[in-house]
N, C-alpha and C. Protein backbone atom coordinates (compact mmCIF):
# COMPACT_ATOMS: atom_id res chain seq x y z
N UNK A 1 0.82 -1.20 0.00
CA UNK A 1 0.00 0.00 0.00
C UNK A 1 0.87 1.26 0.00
N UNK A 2 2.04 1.40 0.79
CA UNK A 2 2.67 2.17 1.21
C UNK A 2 3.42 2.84 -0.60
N UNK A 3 3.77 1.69 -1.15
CA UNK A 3 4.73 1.64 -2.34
C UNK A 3 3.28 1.94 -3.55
N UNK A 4 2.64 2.07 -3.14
CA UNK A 4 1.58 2.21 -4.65
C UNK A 4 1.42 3.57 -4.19
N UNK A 5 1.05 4.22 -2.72
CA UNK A 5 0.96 5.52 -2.35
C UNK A 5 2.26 6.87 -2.74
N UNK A 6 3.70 6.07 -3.02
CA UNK A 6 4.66 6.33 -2.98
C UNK A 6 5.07 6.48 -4.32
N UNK A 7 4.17 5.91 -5.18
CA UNK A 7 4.33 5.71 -6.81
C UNK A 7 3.51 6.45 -7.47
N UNK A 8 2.09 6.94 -6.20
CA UNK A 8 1.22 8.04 -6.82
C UNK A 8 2.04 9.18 -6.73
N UNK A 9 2.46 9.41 -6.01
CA UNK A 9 2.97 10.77 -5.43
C UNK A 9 4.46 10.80 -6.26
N UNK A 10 5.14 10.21 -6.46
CA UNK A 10 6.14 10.16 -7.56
C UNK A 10 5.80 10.71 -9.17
N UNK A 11 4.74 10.16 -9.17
CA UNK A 11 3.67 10.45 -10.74
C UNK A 11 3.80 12.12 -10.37
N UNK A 12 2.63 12.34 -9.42
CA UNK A 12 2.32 13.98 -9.16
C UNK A 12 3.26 14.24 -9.11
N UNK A 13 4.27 14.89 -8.77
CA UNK A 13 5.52 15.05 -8.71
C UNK A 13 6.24 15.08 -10.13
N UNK A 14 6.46 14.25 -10.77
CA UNK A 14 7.03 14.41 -12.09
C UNK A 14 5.97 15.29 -12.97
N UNK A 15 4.82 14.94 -12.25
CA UNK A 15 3.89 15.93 -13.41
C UNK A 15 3.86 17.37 -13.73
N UNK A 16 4.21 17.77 -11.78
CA UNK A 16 4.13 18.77 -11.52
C UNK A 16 5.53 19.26 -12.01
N UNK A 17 6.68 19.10 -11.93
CA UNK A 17 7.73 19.33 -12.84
C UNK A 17 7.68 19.35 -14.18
N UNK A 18 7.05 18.67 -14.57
CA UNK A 18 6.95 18.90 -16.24
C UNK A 18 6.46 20.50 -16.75
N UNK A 19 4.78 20.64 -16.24
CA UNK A 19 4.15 21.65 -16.06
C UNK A 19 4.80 22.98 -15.81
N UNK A 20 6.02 22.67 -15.13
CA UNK A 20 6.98 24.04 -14.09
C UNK A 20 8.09 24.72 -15.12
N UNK A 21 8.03 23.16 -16.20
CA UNK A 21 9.10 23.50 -17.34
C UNK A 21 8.40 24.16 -18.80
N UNK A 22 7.17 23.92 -18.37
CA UNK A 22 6.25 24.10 -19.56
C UNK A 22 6.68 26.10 -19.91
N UNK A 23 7.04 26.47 -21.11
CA UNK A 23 7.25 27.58 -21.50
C UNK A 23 8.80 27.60 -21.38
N UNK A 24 9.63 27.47 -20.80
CA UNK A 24 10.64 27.53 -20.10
C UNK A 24 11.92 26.87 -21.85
N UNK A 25 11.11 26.29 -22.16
CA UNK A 25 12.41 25.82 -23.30
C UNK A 25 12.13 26.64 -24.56
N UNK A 26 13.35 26.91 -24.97
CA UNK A 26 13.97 27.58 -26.38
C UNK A 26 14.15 26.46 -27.13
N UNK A 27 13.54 27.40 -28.73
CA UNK A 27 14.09 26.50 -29.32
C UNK A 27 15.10 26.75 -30.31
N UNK A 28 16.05 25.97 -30.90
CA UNK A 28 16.89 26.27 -31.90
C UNK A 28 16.16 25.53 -33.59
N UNK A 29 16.70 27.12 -34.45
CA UNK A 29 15.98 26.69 -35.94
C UNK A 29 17.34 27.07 -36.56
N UNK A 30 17.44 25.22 -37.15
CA UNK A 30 18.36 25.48 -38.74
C UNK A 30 17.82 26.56 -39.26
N UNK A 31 18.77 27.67 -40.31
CA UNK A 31 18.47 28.41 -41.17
C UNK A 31 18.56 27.52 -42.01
N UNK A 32 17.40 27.04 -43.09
CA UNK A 32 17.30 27.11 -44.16
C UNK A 32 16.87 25.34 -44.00
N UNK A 33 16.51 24.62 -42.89
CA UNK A 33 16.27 23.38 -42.50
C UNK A 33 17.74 22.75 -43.59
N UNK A 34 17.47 21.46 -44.08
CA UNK A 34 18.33 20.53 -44.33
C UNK A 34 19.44 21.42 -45.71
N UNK A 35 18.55 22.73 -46.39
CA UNK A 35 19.88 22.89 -47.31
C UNK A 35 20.84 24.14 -46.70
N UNK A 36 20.54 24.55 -45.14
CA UNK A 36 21.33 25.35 -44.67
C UNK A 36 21.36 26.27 -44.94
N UNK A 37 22.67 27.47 -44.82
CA UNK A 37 22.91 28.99 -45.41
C UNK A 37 23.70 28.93 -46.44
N UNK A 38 23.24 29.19 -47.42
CA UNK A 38 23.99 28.69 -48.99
C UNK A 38 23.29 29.81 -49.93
N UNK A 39 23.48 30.34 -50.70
CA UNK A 39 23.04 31.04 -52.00
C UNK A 39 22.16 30.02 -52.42
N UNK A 40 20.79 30.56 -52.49
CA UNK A 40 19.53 29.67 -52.51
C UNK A 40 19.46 29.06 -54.42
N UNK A 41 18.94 28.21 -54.26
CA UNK A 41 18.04 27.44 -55.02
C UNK A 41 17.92 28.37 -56.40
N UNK A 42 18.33 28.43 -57.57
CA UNK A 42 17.72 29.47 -58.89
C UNK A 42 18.02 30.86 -58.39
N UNK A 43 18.97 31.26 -57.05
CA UNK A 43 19.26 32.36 -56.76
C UNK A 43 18.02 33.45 -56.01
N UNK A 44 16.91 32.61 -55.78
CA UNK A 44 15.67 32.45 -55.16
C UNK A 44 15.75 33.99 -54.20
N UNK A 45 15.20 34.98 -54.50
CA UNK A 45 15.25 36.30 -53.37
C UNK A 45 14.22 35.67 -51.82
N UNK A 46 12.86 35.00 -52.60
CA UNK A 46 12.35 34.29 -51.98
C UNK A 46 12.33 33.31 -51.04
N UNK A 47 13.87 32.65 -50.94
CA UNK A 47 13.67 31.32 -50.31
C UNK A 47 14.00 31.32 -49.15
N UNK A 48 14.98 32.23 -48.47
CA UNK A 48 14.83 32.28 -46.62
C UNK A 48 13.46 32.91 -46.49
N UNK A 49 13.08 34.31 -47.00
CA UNK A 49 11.71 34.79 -46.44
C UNK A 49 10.71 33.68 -46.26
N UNK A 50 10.69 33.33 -47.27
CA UNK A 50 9.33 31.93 -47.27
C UNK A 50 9.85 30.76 -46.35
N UNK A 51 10.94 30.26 -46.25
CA UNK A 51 11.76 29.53 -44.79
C UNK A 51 10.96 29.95 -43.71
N UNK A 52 11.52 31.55 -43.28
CA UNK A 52 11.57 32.10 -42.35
C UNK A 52 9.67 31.96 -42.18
N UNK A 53 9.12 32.68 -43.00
CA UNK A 53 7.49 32.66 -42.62
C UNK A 53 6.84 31.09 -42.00
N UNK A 54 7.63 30.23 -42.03
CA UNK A 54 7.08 28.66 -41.84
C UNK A 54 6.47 29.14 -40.13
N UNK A 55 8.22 29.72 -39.42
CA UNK A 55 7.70 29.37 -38.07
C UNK A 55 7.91 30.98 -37.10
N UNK A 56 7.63 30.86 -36.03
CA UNK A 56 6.89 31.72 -35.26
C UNK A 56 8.78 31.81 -34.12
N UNK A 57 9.46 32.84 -34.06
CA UNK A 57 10.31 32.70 -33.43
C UNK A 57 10.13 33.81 -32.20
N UNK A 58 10.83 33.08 -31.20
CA UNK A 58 10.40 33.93 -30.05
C UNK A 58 11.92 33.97 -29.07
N UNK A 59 11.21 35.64 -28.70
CA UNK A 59 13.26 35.64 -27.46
C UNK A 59 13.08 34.75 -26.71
N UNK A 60 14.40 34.38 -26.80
CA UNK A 60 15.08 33.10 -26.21
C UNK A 60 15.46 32.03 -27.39
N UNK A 61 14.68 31.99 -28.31
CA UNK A 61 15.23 30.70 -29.27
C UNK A 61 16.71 31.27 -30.06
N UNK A 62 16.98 30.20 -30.89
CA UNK A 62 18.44 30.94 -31.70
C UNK A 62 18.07 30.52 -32.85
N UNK A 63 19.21 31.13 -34.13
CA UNK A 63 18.99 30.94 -35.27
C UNK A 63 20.65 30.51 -35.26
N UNK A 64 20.54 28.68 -36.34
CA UNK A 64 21.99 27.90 -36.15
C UNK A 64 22.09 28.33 -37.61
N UNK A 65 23.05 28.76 -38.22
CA UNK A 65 23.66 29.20 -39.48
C UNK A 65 24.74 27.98 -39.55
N UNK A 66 24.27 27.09 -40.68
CA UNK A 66 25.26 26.09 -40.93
C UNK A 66 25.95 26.41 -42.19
N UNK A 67 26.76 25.93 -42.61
CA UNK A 67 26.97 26.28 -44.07
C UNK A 67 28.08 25.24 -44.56
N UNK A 68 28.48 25.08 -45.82
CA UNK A 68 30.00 24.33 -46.52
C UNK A 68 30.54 25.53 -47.09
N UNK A 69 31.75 25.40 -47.68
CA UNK A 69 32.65 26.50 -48.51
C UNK A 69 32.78 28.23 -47.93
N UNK A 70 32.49 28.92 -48.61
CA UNK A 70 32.83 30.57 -48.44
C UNK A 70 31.42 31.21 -48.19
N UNK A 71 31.39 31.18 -46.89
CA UNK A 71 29.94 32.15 -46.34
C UNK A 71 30.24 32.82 -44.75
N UNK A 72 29.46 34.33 -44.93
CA UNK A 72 29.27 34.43 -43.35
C UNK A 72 27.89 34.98 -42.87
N UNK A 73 27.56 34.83 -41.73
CA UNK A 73 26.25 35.42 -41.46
C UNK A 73 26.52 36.66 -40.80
N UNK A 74 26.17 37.88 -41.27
CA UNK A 74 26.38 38.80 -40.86
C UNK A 74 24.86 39.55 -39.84
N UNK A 75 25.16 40.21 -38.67
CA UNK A 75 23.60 40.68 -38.39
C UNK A 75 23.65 42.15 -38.71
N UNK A 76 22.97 42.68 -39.49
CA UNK A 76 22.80 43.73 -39.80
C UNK A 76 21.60 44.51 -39.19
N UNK A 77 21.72 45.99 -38.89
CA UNK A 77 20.75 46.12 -37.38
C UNK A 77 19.65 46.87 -38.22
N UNK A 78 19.64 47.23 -39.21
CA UNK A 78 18.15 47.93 -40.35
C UNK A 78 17.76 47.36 -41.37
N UNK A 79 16.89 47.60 -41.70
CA UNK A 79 16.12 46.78 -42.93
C UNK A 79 17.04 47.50 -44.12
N UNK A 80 17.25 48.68 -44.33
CA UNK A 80 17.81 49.41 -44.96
C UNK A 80 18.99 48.73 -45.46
N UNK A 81 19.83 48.42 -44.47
CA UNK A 81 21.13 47.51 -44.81
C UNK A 81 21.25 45.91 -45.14
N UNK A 82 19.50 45.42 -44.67
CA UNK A 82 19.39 44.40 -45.28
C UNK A 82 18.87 44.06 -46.71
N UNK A 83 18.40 45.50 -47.24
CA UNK A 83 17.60 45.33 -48.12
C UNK A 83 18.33 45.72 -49.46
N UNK A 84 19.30 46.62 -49.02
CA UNK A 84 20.45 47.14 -50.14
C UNK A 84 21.90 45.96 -49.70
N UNK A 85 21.83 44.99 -49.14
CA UNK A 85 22.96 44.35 -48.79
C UNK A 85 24.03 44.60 -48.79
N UNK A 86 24.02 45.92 -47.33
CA UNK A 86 25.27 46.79 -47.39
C UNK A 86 26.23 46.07 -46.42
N UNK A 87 26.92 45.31 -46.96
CA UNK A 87 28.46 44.78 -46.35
C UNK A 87 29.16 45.40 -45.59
N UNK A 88 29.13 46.95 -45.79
CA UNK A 88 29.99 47.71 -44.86
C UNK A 88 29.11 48.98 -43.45
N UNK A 89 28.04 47.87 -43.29
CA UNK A 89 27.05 48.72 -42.66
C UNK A 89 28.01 48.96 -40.93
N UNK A 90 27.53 50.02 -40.49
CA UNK A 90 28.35 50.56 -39.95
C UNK A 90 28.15 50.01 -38.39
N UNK A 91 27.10 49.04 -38.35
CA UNK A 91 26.89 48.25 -37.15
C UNK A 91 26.62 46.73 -37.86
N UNK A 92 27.56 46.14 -37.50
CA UNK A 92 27.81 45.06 -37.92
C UNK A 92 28.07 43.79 -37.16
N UNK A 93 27.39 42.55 -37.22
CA UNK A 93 28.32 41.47 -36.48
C UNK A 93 28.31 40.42 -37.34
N UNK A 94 29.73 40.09 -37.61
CA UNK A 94 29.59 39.40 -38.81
C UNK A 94 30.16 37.91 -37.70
N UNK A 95 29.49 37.17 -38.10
CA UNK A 95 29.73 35.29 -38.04
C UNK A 95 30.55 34.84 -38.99
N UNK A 96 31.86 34.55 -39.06
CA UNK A 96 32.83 33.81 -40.24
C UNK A 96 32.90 32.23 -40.08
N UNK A 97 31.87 31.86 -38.92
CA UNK A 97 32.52 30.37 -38.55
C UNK A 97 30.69 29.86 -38.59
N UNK A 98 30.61 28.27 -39.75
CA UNK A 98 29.76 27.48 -39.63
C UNK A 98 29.15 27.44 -38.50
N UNK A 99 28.12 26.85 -38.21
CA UNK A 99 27.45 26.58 -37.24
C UNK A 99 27.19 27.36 -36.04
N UNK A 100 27.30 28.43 -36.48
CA UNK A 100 27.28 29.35 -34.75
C UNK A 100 25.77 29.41 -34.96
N UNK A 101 25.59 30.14 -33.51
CA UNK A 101 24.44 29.54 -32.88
C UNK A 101 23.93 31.19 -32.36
N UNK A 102 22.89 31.77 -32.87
CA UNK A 102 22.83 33.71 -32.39
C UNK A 102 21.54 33.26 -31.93
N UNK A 103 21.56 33.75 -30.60
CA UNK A 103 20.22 33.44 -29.76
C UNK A 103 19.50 35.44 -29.93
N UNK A 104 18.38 34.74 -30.38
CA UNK A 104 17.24 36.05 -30.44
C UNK A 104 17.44 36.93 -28.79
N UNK A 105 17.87 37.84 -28.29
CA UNK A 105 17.42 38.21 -26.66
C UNK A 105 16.50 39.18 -26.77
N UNK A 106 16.25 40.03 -28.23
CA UNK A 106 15.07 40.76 -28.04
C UNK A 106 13.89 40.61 -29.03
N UNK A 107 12.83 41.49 -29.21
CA UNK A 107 12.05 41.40 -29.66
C UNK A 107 12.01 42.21 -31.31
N UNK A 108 11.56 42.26 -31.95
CA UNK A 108 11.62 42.57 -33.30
C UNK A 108 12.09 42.05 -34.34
N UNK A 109 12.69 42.81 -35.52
CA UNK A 109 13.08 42.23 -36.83
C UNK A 109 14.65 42.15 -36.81
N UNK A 110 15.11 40.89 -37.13
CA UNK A 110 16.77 40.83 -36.49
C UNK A 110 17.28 39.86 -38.16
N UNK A 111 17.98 40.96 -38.96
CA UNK A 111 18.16 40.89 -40.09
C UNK A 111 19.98 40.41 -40.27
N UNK A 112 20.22 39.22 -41.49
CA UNK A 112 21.14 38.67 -41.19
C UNK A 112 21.30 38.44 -43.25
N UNK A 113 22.53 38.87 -43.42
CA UNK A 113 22.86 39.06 -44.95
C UNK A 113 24.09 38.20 -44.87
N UNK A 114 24.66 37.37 -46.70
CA UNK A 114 25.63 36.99 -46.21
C UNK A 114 26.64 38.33 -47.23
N UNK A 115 28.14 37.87 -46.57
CA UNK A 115 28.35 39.39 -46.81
C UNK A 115 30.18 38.79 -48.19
N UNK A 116 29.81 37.64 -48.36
CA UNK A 116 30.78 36.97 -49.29
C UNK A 116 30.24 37.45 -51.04
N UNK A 117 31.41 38.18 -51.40
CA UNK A 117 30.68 38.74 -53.06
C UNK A 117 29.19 38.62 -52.96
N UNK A 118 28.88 38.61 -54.09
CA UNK A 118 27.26 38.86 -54.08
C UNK A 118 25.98 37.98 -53.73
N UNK A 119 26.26 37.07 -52.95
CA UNK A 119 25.70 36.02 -52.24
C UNK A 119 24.39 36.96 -52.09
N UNK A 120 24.52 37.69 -50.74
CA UNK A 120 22.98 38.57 -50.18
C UNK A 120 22.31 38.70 -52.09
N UNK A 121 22.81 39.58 -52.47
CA UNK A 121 22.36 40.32 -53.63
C UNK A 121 21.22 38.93 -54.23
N UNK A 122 22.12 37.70 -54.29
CA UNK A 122 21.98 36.80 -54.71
C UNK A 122 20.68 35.67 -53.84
N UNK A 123 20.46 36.25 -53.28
CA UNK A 123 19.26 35.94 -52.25
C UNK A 123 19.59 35.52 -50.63
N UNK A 124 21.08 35.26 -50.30
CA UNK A 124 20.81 34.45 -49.10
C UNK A 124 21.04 35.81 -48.00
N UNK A 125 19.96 35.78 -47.66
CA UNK A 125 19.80 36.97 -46.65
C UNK A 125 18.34 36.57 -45.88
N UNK A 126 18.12 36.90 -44.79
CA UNK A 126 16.49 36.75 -44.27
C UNK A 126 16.93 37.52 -42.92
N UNK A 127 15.21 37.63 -42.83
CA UNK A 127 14.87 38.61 -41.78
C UNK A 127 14.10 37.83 -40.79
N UNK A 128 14.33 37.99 -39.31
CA UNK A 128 13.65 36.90 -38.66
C UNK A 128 12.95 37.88 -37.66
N UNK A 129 11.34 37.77 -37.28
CA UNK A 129 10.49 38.79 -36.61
C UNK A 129 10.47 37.88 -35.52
N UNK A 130 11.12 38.23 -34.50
CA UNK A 130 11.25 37.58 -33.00
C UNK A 130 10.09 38.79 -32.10
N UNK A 131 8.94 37.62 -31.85
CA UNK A 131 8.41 37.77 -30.66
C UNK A 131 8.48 37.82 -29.31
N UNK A 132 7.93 38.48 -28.44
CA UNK A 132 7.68 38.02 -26.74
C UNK A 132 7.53 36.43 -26.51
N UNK A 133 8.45 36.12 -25.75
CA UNK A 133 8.29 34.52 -25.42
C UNK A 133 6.78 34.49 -24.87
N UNK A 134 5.80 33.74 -24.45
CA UNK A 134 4.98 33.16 -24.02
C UNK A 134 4.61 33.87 -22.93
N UNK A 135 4.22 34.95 -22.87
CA UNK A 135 4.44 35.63 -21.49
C UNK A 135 2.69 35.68 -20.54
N UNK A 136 2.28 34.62 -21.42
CA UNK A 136 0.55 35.19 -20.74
C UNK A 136 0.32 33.61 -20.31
N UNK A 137 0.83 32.65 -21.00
CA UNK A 137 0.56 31.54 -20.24
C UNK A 137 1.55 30.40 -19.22
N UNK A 138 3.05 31.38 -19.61
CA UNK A 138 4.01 30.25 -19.02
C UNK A 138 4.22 30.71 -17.22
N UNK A 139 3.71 32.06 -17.02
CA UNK A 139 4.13 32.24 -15.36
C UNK A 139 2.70 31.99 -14.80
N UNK A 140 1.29 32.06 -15.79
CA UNK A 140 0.28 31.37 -14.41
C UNK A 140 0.88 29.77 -14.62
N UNK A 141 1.39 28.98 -15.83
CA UNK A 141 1.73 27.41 -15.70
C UNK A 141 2.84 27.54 -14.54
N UNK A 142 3.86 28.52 -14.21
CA UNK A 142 4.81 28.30 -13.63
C UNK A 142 4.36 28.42 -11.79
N UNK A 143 3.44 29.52 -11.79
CA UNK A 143 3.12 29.92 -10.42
C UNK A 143 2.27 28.61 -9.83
N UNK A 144 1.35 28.13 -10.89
CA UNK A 144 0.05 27.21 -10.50
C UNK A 144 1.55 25.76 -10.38
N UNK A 145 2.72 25.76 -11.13
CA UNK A 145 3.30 24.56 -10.45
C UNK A 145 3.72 24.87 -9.44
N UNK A 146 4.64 25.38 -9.42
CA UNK A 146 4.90 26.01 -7.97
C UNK A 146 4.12 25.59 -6.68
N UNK A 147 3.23 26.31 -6.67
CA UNK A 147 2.21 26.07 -5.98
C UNK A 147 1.73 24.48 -5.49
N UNK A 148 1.26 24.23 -6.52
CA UNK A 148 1.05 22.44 -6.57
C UNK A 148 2.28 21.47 -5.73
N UNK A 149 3.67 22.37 -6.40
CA UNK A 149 4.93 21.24 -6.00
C UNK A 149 4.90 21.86 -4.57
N UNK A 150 4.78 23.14 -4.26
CA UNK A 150 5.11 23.27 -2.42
C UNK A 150 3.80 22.58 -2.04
N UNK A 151 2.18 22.18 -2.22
CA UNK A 151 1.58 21.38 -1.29
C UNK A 151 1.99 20.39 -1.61
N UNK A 152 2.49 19.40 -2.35
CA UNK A 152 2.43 18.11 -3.04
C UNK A 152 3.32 17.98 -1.84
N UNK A 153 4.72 18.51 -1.75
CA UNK A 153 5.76 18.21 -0.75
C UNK A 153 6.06 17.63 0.54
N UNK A 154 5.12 18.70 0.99
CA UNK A 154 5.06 17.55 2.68
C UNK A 154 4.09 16.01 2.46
N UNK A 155 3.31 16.23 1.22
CA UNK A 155 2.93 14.80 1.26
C UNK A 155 4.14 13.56 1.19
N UNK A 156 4.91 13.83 0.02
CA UNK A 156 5.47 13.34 -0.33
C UNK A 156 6.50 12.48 0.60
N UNK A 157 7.18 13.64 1.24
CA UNK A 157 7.99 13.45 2.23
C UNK A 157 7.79 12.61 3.28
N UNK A 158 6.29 13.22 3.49
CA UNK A 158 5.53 12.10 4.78
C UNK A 158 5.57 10.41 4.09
N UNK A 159 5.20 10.42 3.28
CA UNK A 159 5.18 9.09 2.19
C UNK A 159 6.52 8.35 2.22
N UNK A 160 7.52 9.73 1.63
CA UNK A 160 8.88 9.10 1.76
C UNK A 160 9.18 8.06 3.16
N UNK A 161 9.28 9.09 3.85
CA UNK A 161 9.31 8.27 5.09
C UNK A 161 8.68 7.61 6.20
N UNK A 162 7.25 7.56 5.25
CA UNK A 162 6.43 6.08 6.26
C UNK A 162 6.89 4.92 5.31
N UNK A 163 7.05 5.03 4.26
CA UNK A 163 7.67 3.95 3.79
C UNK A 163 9.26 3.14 3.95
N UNK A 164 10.01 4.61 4.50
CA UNK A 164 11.48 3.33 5.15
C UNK A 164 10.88 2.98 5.90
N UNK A 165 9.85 3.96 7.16
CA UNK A 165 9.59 2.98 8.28
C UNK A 165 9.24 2.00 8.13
N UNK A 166 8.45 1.24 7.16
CA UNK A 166 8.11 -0.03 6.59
C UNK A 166 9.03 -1.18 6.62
N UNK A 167 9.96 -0.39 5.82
CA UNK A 167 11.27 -1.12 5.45
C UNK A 167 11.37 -1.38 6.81
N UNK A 168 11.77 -0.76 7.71
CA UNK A 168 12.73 -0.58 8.92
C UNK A 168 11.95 -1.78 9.93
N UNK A 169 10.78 -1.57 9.72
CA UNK A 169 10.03 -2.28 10.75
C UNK A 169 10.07 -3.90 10.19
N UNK A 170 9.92 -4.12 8.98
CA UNK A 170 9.77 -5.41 8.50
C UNK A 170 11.40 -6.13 8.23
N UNK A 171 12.05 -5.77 9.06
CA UNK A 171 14.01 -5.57 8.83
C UNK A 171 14.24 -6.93 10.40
């Protein structure tokens, strides 16, 4: 009895942790899913924007820039400089190394050209509209766990340890 009481409360418990994590994870998006950051497809102006429109990015997630051969991801801080693919824009952070990993921390349009000969010109450039993380449903999920895991606790505990006494007594 003791060990089925001990296995409920283990359940609640993991549940209530799950729930506590709920909102809490970032996610990371390949640019460009399986063909990466490359000078697109027919030279495509289209093909990160229409990428990019698939999914919904929010602060905290990152954007992974993979690539082969001669590319960099540059972040360029105006549309202006993304839109004329100005290489020598005067706020600049340019990425020279595959796979880095630029986590969104704010909100808005966070524009990224590549800045190797005429690549951007050539389409590989996109603009990514980073939203507010989850902010209306992840702190009542976080408060309501909270909550749940501090009463759940002294059950638990009490459980924990009527069950060594079990042990202890049947020893």
């Amino acid at each position: 009895m003791a060990d089925h009481r001990f296995s409920l409360s283990l359940i609640v418990l993991l549940m209530v942790a799950m729930a506590f994590l709920k909102g809490a994870i970032a996610a990371d998006y390949e640019v460009g899913d399986d063909y990466g950051w490359d000078v697109p497809p027919s030279n495509s102006s289209e093909y990160y924007p229409s990428w990019a429109n698939r999914y919904e990015f929010k602060v905290g997630d990152s954007a992974v820039f993979n690539w082969t051969g001669n590319h960099t991801a540059a972040h360029v801080t105006n549309q202006a400089d993304y839109d004329n693919c100005n290489t020598n824009a005067t706020e600049i952070t340019l990425y020279a190394e595959a796979g880095v990993r630029v986590p969104f921390t704010t909100e808005g349009f966070h524009y990224f050209i590549c800045t190797v000969g005429t690549h951007c010109e050539q389409g590989q450039k996109v603009a990514f509209n980073v939203i507010a993380a989850d902010e209306s449903s992840a702190p009542r999920a976080t408060l309501f766990s909270l909550s749940m895991f501090l009463s759940a606790l002294p059950i638990i505990i009490q459980e924990m340890s009527f069950s060594e006494t079990i042990v202890y007594a049947e020893r």
